[in-house]
C-alpha atoms as a PDB file:
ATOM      1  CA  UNK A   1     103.797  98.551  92.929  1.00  0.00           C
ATOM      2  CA  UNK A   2     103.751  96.304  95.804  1.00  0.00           C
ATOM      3  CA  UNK A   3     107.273  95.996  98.346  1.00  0.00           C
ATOM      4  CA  UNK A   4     107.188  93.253 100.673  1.00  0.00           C
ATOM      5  CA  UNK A   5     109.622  92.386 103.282  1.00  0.00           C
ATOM      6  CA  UNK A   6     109.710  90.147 106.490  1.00  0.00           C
ATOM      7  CA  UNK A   7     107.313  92.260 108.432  1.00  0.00           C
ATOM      8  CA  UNK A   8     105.593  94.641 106.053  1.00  0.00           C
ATOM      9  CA  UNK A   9     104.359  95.590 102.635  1.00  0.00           C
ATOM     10  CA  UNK A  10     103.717  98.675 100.837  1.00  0.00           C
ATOM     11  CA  UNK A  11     101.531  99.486  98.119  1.00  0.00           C
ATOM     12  CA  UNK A  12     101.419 102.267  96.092  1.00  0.00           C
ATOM     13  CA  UNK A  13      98.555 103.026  93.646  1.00  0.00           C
ATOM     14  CA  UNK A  14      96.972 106.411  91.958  1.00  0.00           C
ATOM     15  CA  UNK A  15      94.275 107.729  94.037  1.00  0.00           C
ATOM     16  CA  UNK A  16      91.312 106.375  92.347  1.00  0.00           C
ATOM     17  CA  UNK A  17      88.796 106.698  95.062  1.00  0.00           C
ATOM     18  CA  UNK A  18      88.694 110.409  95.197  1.00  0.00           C
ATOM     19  CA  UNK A  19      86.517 112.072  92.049  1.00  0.00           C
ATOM     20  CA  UNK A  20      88.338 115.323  92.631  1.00  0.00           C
ATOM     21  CA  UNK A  21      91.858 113.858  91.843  1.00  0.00           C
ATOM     22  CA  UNK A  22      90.258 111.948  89.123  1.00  0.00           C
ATOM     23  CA  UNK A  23      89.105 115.531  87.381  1.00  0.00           C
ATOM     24  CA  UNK A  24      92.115 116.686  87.590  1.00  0.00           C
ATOM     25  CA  UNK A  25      93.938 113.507  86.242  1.00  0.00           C
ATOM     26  CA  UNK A  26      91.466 114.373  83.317  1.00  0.00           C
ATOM     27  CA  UNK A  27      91.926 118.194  82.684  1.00  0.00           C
ATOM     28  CA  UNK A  28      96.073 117.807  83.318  1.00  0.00           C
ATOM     29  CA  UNK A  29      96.655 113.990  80.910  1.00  0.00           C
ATOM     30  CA  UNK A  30      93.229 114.129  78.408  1.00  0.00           C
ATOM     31  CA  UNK A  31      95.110 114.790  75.481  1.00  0.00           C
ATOM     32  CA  UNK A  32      98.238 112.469  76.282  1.00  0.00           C
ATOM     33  CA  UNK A  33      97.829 108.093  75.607  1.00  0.00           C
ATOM     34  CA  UNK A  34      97.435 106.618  78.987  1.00  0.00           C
ATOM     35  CA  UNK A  35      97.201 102.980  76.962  1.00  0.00           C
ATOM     36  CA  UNK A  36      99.330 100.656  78.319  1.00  0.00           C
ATOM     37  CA  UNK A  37     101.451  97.710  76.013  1.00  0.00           C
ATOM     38  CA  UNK A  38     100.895  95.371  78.901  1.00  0.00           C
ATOM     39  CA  UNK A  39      97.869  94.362  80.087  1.00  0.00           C
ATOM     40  CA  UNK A  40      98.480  93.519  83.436  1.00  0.00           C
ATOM     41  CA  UNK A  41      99.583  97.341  84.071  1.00  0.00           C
ATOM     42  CA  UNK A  42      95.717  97.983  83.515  1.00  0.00           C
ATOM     43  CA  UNK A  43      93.701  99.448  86.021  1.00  0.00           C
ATOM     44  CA  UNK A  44      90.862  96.670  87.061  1.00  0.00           C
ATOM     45  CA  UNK A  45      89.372  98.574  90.081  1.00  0.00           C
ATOM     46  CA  UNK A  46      88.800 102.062  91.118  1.00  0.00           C
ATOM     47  CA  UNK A  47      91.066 102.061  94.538  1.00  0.00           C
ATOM     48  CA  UNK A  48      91.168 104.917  97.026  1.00  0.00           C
ATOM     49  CA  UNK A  49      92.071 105.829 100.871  1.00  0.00           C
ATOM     50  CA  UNK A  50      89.118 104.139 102.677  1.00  0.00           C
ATOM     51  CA  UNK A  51      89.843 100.999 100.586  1.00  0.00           C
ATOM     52  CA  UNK A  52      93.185 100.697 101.422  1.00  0.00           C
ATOM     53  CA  UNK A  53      92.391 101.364 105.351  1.00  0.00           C
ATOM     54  CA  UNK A  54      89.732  98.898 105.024  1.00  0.00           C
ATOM     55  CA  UNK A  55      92.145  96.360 104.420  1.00  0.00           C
ATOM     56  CA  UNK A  56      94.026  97.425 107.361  1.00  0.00           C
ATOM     57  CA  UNK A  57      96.861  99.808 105.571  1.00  0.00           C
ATOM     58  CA  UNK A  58      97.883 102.812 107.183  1.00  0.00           C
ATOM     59  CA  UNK A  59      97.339 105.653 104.335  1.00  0.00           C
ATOM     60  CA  UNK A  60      99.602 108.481 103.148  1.00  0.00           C
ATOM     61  CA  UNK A  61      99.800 110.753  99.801  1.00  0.00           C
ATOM     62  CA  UNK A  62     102.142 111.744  97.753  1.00  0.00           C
ATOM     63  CA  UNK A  63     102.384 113.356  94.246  1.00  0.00           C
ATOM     64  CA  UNK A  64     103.592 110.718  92.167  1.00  0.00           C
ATOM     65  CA  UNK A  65     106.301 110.338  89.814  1.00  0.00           C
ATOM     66  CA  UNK A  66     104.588 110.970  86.435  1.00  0.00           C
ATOM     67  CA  UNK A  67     103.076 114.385  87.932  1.00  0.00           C
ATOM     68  CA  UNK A  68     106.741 115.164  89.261  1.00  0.00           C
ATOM     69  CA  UNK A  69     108.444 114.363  85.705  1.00  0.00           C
ATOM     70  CA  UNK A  70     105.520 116.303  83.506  1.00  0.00           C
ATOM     71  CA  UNK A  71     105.677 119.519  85.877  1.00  0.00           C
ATOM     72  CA  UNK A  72     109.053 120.414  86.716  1.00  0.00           C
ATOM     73  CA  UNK A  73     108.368 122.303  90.207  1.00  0.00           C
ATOM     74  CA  UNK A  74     110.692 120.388  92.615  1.00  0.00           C
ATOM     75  CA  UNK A  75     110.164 122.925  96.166  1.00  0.00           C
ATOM     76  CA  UNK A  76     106.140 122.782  95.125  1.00  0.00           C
ATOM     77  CA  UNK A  77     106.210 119.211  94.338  1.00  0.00           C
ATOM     78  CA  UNK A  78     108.073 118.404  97.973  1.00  0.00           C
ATOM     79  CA  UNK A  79     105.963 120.713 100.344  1.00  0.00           C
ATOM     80  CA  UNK A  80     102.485 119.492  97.902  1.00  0.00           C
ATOM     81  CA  UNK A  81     104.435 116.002  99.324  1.00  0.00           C
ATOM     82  CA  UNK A  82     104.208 117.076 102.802  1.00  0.00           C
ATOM     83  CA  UNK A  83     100.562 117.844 102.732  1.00  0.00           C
ATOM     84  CA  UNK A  84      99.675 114.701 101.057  1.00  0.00           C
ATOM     85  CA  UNK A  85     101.373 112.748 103.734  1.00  0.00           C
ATOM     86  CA  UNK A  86      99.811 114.060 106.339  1.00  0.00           C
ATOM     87  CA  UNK A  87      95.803 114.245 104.010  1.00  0.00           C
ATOM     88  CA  UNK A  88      96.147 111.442 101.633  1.00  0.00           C
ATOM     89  CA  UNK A  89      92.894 112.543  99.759  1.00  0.00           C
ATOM     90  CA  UNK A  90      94.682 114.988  98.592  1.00  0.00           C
ATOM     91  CA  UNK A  91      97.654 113.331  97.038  1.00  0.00           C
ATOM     92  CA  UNK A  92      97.562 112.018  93.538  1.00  0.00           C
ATOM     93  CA  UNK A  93      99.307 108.267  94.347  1.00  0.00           C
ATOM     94  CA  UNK A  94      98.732 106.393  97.613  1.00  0.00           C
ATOM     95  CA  UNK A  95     100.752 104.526  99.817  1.00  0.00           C
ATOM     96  CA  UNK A  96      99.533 101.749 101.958  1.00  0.00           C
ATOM     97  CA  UNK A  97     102.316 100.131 104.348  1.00  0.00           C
ATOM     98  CA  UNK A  98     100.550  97.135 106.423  1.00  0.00           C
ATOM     99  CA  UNK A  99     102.622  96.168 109.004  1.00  0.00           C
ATOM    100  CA  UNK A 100     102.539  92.467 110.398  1.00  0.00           C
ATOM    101  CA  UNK A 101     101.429  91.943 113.967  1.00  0.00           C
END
């Protein structure tokens, strides 16, 4: 997803670049269809934290929504948030926000 306004734009996008958080994507969705209808929704590159910040994003984590929905555990879910934020390795989405000069 990509939000742009006047001054900024954020991105968010799984956290590809991190083979730990991939595993886990693995163990915790093998068995579920991860096929998309649309083709453009389709993953084309492997993107992580130092690609993001390479581009000049400033990087956070966060859990993501489909992790949230699957696993009902709101108060683990929101401090798992906070840590994320603050380590975005560690979070299972991304967010970029680039801010204009």
């Amino acid at each position: 997803m990509i939000d742009a306004t006047k001054d900024k734009v954020l991105v968010d996008t799984p956290n590809d670049g991190n083979f730990f958080i991939r595993f886990l994507r693995y163990l915790v969705y093998r068995n579920e269809s991860m096929e998309h209808q649309d083709a453009h929704l389709t993953h084309h590159r492997l993107i992580g934290r130092k690609d993001l910040e390479r581009l000049g994003f400033e990087t956070h984590g966060c859990v993501g929504f489909v992790t949230r929905k699957k696993f009902k555990l709101r108060l683990f879910w929101d401090f798992y948030d906070l840590i994320a934020w603050l380590v975005p390795g560690l979070g299972g989405n991304l967010i970029g926000i680039y801010k204009s000069a």
